[in-house]
PDB file of N, CA and C in Angstrom:
ATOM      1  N   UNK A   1       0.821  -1.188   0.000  1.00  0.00           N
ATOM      2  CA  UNK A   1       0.000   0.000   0.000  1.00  0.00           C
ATOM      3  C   UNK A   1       0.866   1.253   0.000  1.00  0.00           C
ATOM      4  N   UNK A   2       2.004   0.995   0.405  1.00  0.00           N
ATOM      5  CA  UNK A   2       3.447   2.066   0.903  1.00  0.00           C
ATOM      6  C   UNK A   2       3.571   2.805  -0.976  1.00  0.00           C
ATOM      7  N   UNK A   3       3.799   1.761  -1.513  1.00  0.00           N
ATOM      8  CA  UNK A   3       4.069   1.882  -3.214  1.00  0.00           C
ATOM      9  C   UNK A   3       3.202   2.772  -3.827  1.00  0.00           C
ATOM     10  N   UNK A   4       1.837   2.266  -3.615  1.00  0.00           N
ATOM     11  CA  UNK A   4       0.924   2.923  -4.250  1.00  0.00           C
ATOM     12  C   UNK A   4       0.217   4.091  -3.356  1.00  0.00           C
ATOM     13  N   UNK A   5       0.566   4.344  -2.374  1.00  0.00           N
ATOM     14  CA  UNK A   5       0.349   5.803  -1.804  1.00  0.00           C
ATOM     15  C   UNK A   5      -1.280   5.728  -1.797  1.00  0.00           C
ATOM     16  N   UNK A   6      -1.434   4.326  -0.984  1.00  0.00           N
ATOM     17  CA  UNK A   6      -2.839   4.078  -0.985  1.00  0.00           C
ATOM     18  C   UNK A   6      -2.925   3.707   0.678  1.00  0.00           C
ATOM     19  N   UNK A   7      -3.948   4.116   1.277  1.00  0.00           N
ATOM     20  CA  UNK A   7      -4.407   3.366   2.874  1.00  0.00           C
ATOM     21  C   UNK A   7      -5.316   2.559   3.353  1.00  0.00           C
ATOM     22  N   UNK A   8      -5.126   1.926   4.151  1.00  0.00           N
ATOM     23  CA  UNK A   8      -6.809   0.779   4.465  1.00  0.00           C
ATOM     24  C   UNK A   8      -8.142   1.329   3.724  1.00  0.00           C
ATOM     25  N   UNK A   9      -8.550   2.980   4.121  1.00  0.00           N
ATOM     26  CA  UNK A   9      -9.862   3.256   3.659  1.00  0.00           C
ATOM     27  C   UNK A   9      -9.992   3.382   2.549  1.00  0.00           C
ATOM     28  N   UNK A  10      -9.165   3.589   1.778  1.00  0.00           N
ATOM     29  CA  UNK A  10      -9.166   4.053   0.325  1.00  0.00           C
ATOM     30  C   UNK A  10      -9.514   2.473  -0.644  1.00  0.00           C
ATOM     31  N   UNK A  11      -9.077   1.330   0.120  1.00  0.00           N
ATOM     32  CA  UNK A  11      -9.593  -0.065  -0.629  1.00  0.00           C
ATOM     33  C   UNK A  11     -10.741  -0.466   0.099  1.00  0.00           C
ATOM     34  N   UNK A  12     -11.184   0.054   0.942  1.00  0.00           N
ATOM     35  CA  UNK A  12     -12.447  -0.500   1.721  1.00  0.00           C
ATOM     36  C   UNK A  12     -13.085   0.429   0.681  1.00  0.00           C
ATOM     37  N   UNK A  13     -13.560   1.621   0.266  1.00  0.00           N
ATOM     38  CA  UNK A  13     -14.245   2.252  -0.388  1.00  0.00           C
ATOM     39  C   UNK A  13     -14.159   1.509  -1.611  1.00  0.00           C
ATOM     40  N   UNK A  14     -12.705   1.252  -2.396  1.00  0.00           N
ATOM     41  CA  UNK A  14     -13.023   0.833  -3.861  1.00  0.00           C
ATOM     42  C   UNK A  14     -13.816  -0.538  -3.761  1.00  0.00           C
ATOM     43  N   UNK A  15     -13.508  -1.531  -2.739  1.00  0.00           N
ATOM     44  CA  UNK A  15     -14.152  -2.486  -2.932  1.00  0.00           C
ATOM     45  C   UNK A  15     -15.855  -2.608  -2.643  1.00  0.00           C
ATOM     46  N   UNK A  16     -16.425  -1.564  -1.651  1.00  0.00           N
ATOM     47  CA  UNK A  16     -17.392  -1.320  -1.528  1.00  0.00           C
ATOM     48  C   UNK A  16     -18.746  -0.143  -2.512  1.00  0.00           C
ATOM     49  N   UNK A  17     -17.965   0.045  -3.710  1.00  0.00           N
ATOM     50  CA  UNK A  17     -18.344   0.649  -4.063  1.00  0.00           C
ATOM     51  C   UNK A  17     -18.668   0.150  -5.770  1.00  0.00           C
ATOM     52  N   UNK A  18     -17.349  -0.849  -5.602  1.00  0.00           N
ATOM     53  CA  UNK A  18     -17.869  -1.720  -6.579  1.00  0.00           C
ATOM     54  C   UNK A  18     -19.068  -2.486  -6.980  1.00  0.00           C
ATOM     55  N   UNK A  19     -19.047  -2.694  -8.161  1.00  0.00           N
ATOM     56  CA  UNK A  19     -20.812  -2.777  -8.587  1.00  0.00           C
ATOM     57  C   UNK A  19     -21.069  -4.228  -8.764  1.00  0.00           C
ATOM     58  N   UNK A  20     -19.903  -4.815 -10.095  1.00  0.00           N
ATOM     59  CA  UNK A  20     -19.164  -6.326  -9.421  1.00  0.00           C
ATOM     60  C   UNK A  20     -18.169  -6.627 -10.064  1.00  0.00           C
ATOM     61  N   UNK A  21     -18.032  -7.822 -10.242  1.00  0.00           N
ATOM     62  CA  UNK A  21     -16.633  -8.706  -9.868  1.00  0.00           C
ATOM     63  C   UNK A  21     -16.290  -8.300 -11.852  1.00  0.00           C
ATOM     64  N   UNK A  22     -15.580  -7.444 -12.061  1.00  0.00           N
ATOM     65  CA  UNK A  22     -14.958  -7.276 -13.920  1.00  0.00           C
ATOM     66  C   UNK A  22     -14.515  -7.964 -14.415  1.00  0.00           C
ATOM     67  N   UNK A  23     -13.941  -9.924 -13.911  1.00  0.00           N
ATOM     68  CA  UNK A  23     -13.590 -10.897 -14.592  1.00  0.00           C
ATOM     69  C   UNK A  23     -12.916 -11.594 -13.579  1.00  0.00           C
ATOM     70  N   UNK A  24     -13.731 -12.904 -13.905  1.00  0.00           N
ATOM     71  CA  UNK A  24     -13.067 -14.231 -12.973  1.00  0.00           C
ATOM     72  C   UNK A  24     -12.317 -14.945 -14.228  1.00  0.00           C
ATOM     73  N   UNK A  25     -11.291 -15.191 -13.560  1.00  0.00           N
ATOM     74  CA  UNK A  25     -10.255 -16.399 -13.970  1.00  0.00           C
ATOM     75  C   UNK A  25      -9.693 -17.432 -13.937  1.00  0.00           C
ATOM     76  N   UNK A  26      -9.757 -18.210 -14.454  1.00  0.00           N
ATOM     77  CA  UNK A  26      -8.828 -19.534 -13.534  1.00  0.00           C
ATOM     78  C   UNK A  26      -7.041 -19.539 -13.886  1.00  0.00           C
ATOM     79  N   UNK A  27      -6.923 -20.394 -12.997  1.00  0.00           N
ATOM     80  CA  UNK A  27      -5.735 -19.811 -12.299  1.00  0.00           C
ATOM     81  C   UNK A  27      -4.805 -21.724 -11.920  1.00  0.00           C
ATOM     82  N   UNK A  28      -3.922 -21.871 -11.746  1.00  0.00           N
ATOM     83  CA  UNK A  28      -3.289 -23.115 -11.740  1.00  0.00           C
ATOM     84  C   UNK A  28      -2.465 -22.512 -10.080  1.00  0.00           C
ATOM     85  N   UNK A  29      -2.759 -23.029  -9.096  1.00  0.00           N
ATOM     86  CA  UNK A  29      -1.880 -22.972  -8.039  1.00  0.00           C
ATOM     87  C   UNK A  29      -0.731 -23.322  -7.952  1.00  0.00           C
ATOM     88  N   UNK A  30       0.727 -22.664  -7.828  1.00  0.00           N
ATOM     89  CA  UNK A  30       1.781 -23.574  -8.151  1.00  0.00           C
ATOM     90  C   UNK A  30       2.500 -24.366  -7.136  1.00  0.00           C
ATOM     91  N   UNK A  31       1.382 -24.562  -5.512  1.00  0.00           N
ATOM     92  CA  UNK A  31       2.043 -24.898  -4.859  1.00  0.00           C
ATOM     93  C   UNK A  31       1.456 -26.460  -4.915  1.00  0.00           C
ATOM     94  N   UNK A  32      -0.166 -26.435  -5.257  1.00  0.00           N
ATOM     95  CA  UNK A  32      -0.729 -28.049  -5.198  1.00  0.00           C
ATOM     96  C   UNK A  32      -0.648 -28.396  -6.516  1.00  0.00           C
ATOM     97  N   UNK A  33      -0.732 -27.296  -7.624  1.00  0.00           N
ATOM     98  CA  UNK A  33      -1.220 -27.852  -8.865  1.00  0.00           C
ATOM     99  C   UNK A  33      -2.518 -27.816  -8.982  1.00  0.00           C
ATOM    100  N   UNK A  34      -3.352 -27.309  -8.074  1.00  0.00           N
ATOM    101  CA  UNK A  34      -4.823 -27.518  -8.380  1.00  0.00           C
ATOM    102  C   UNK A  34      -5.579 -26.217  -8.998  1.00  0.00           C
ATOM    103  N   UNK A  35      -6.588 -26.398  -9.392  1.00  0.00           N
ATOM    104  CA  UNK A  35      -6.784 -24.971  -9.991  1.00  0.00           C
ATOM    105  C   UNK A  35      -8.004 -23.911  -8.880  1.00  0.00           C
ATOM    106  N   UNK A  36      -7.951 -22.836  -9.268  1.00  0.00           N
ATOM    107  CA  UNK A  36      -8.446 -22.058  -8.284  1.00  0.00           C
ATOM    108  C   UNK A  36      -9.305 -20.825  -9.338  1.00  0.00           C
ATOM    109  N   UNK A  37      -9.832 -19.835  -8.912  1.00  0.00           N
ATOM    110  CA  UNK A  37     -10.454 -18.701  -9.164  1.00  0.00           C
ATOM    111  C   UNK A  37      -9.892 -17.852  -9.147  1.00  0.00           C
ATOM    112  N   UNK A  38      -9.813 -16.624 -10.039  1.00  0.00           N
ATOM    113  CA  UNK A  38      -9.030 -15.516  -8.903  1.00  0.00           C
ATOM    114  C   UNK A  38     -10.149 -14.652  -9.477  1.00  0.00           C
ATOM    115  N   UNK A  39     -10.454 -13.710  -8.796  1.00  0.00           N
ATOM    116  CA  UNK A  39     -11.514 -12.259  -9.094  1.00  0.00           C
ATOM    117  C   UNK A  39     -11.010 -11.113  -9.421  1.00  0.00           C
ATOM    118  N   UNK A  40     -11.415 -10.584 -10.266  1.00  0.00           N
ATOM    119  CA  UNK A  40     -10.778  -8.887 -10.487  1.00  0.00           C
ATOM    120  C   UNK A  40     -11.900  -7.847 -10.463  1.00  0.00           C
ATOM    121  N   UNK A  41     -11.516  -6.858  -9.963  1.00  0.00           N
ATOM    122  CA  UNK A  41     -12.352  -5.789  -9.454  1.00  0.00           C
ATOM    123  C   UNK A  41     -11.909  -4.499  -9.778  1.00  0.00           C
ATOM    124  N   UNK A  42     -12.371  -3.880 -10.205  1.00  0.00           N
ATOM    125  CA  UNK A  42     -11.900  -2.356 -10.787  1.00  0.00           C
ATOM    126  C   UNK A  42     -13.158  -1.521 -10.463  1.00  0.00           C
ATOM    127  N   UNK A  43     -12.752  -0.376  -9.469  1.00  0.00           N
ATOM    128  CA  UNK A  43     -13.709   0.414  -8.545  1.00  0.00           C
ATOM    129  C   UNK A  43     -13.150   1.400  -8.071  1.00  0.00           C
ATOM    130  N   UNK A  44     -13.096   2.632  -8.188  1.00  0.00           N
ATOM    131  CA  UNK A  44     -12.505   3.849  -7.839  1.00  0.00           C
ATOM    132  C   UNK A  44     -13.250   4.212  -6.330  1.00  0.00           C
ATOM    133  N   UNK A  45     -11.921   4.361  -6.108  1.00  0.00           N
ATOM    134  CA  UNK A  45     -12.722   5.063  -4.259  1.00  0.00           C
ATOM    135  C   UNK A  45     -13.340   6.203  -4.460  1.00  0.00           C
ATOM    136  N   UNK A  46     -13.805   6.769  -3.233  1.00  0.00           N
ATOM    137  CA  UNK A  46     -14.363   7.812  -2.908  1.00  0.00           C
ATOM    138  C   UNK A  46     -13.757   9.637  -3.911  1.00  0.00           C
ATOM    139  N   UNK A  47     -11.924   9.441  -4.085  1.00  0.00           N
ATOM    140  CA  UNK A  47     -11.586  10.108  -4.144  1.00  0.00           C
ATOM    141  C   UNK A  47     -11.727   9.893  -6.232  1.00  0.00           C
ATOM    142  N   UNK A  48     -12.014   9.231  -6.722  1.00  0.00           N
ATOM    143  CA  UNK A  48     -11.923   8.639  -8.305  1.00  0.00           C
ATOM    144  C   UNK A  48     -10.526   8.204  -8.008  1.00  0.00           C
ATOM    145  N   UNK A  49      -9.850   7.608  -7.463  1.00  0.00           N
ATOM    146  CA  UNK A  49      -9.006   7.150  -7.953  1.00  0.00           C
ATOM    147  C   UNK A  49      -9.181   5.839  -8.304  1.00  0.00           C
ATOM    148  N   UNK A  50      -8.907   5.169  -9.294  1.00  0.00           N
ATOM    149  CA  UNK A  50      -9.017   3.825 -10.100  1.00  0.00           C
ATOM    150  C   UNK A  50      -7.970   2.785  -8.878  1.00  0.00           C
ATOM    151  N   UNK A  51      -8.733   1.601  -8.463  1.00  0.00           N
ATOM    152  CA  UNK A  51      -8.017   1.050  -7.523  1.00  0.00           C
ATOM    153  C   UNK A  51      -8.324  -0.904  -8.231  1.00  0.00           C
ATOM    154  N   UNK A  52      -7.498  -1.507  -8.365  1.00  0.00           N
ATOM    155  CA  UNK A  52      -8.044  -2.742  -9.440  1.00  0.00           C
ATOM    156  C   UNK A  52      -7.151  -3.508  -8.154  1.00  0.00           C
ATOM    157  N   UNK A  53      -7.820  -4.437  -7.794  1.00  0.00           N
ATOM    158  CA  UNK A  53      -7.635  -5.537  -7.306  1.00  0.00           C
ATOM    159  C   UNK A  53      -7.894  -7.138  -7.435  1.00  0.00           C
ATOM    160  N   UNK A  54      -7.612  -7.819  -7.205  1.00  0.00           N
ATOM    161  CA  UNK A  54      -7.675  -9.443  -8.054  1.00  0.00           C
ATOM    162  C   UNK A  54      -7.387 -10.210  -6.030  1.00  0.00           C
ATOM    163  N   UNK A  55      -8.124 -11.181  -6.205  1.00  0.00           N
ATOM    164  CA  UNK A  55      -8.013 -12.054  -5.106  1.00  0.00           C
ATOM    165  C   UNK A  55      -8.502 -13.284  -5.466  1.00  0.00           C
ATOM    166  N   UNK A  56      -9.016 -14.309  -4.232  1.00  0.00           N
ATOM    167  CA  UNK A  56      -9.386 -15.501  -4.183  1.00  0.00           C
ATOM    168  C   UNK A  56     -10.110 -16.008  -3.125  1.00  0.00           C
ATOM    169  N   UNK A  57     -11.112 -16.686  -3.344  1.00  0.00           N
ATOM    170  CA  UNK A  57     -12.085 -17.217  -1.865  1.00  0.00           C
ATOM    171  C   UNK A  57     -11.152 -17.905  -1.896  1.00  0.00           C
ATOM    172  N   UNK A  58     -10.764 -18.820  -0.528  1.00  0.00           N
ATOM    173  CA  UNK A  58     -10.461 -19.663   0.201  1.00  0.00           C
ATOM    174  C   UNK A  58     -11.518 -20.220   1.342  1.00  0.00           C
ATOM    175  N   UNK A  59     -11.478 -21.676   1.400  1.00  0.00           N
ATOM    176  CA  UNK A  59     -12.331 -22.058   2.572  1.00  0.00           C
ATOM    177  C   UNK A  59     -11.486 -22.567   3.717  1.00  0.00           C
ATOM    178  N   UNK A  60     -11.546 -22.122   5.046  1.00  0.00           N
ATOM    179  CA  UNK A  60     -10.792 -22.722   5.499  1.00  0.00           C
ATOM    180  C   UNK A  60     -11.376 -22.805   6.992  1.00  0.00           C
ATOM    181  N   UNK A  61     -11.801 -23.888   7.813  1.00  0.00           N
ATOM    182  CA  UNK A  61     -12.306 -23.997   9.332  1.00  0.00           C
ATOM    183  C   UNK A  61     -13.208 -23.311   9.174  1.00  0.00           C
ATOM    184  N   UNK A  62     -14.221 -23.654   8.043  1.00  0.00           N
ATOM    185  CA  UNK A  62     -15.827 -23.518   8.308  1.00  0.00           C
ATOM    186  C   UNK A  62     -16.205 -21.945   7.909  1.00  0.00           C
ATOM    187  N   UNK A  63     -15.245 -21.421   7.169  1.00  0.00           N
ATOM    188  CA  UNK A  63     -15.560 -20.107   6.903  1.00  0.00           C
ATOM    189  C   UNK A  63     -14.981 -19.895   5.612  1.00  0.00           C
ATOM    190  N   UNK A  64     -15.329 -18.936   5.392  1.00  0.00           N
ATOM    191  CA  UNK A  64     -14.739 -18.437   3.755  1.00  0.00           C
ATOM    192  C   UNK A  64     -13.345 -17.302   4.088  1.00  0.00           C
ATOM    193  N   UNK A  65     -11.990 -17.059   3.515  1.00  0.00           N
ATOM    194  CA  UNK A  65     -11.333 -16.131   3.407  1.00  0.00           C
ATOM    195  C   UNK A  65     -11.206 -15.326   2.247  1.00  0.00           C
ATOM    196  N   UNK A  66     -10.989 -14.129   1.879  1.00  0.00           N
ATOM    197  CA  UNK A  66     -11.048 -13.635   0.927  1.00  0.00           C
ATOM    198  C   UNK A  66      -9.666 -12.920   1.289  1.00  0.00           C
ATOM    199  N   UNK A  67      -8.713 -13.791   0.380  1.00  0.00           N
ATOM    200  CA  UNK A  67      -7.100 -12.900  -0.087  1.00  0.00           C
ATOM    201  C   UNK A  67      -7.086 -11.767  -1.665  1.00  0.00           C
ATOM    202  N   UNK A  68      -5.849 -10.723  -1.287  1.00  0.00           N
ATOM    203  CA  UNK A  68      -6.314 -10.037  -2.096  1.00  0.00           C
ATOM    204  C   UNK A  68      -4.983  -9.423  -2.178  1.00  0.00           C
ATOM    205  N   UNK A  69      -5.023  -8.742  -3.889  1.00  0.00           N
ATOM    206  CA  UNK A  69      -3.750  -8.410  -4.526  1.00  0.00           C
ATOM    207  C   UNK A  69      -4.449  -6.929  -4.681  1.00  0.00           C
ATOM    208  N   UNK A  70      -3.569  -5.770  -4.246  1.00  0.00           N
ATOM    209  CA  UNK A  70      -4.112  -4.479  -4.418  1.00  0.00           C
ATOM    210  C   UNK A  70      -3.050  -3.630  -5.276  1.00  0.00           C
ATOM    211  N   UNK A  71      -3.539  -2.795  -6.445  1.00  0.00           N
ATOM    212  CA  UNK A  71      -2.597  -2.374  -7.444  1.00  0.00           C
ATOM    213  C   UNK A  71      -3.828  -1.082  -7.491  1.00  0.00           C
ATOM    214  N   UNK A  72      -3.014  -0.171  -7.716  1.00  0.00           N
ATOM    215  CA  UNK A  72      -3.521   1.178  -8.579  1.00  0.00           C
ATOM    216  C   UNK A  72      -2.319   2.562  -8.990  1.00  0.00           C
ATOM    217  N   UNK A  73      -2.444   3.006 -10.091  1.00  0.00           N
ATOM    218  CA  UNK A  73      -1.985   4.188 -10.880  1.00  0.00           C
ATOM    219  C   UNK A  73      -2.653   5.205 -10.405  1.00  0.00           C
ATOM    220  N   UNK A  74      -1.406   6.386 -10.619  1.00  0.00           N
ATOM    221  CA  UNK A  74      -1.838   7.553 -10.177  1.00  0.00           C
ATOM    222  C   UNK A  74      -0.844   8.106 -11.028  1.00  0.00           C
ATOM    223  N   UNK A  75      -2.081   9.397 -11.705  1.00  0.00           N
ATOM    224  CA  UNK A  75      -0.998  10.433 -12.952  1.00  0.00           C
ATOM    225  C   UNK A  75      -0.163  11.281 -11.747  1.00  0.00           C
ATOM    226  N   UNK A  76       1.473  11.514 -11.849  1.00  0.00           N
ATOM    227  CA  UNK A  76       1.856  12.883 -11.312  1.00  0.00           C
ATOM    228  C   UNK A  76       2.447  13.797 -12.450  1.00  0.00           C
TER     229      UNK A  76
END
């Protein structure tokens, strides 16, 4: 988040503001070999800034996790 000069609220907004998921993928895990999902999301926070993120459900002890890859551009 240091990189992209982005903070906790600024991806809680893009992801909440998102409308939905802009392309699921499959994906080859390279640690089992098994294949997986990954989600991509493109949703500008509060401020318009364009914030695109990609993750994956995981199930794990009766619950769902949701991991997540956070990337966004900014013109200077």
């Amino acid at each position: 988040m240091d990189i992209c000069d982005l903070d906790l609220d600024d991806i809680r907004e893009s992801l909440l503001n998102a409308v939905a998921i802009y392309k699921t993928i499959r994906s080859t895990n390279p640690r089992t070999g098994g294949r997986e999902y990954l989600h991509i999301i493109q949703s500008p926070n509060l401020s318009g800034i364009a914030i695109y993120t990609k993750g994956k459900l995981v199930p794990e002890r009766g619950s769902d996790t949701y991991y997540l890859l956070v990337s966004s551009k900014r013109s200077t």
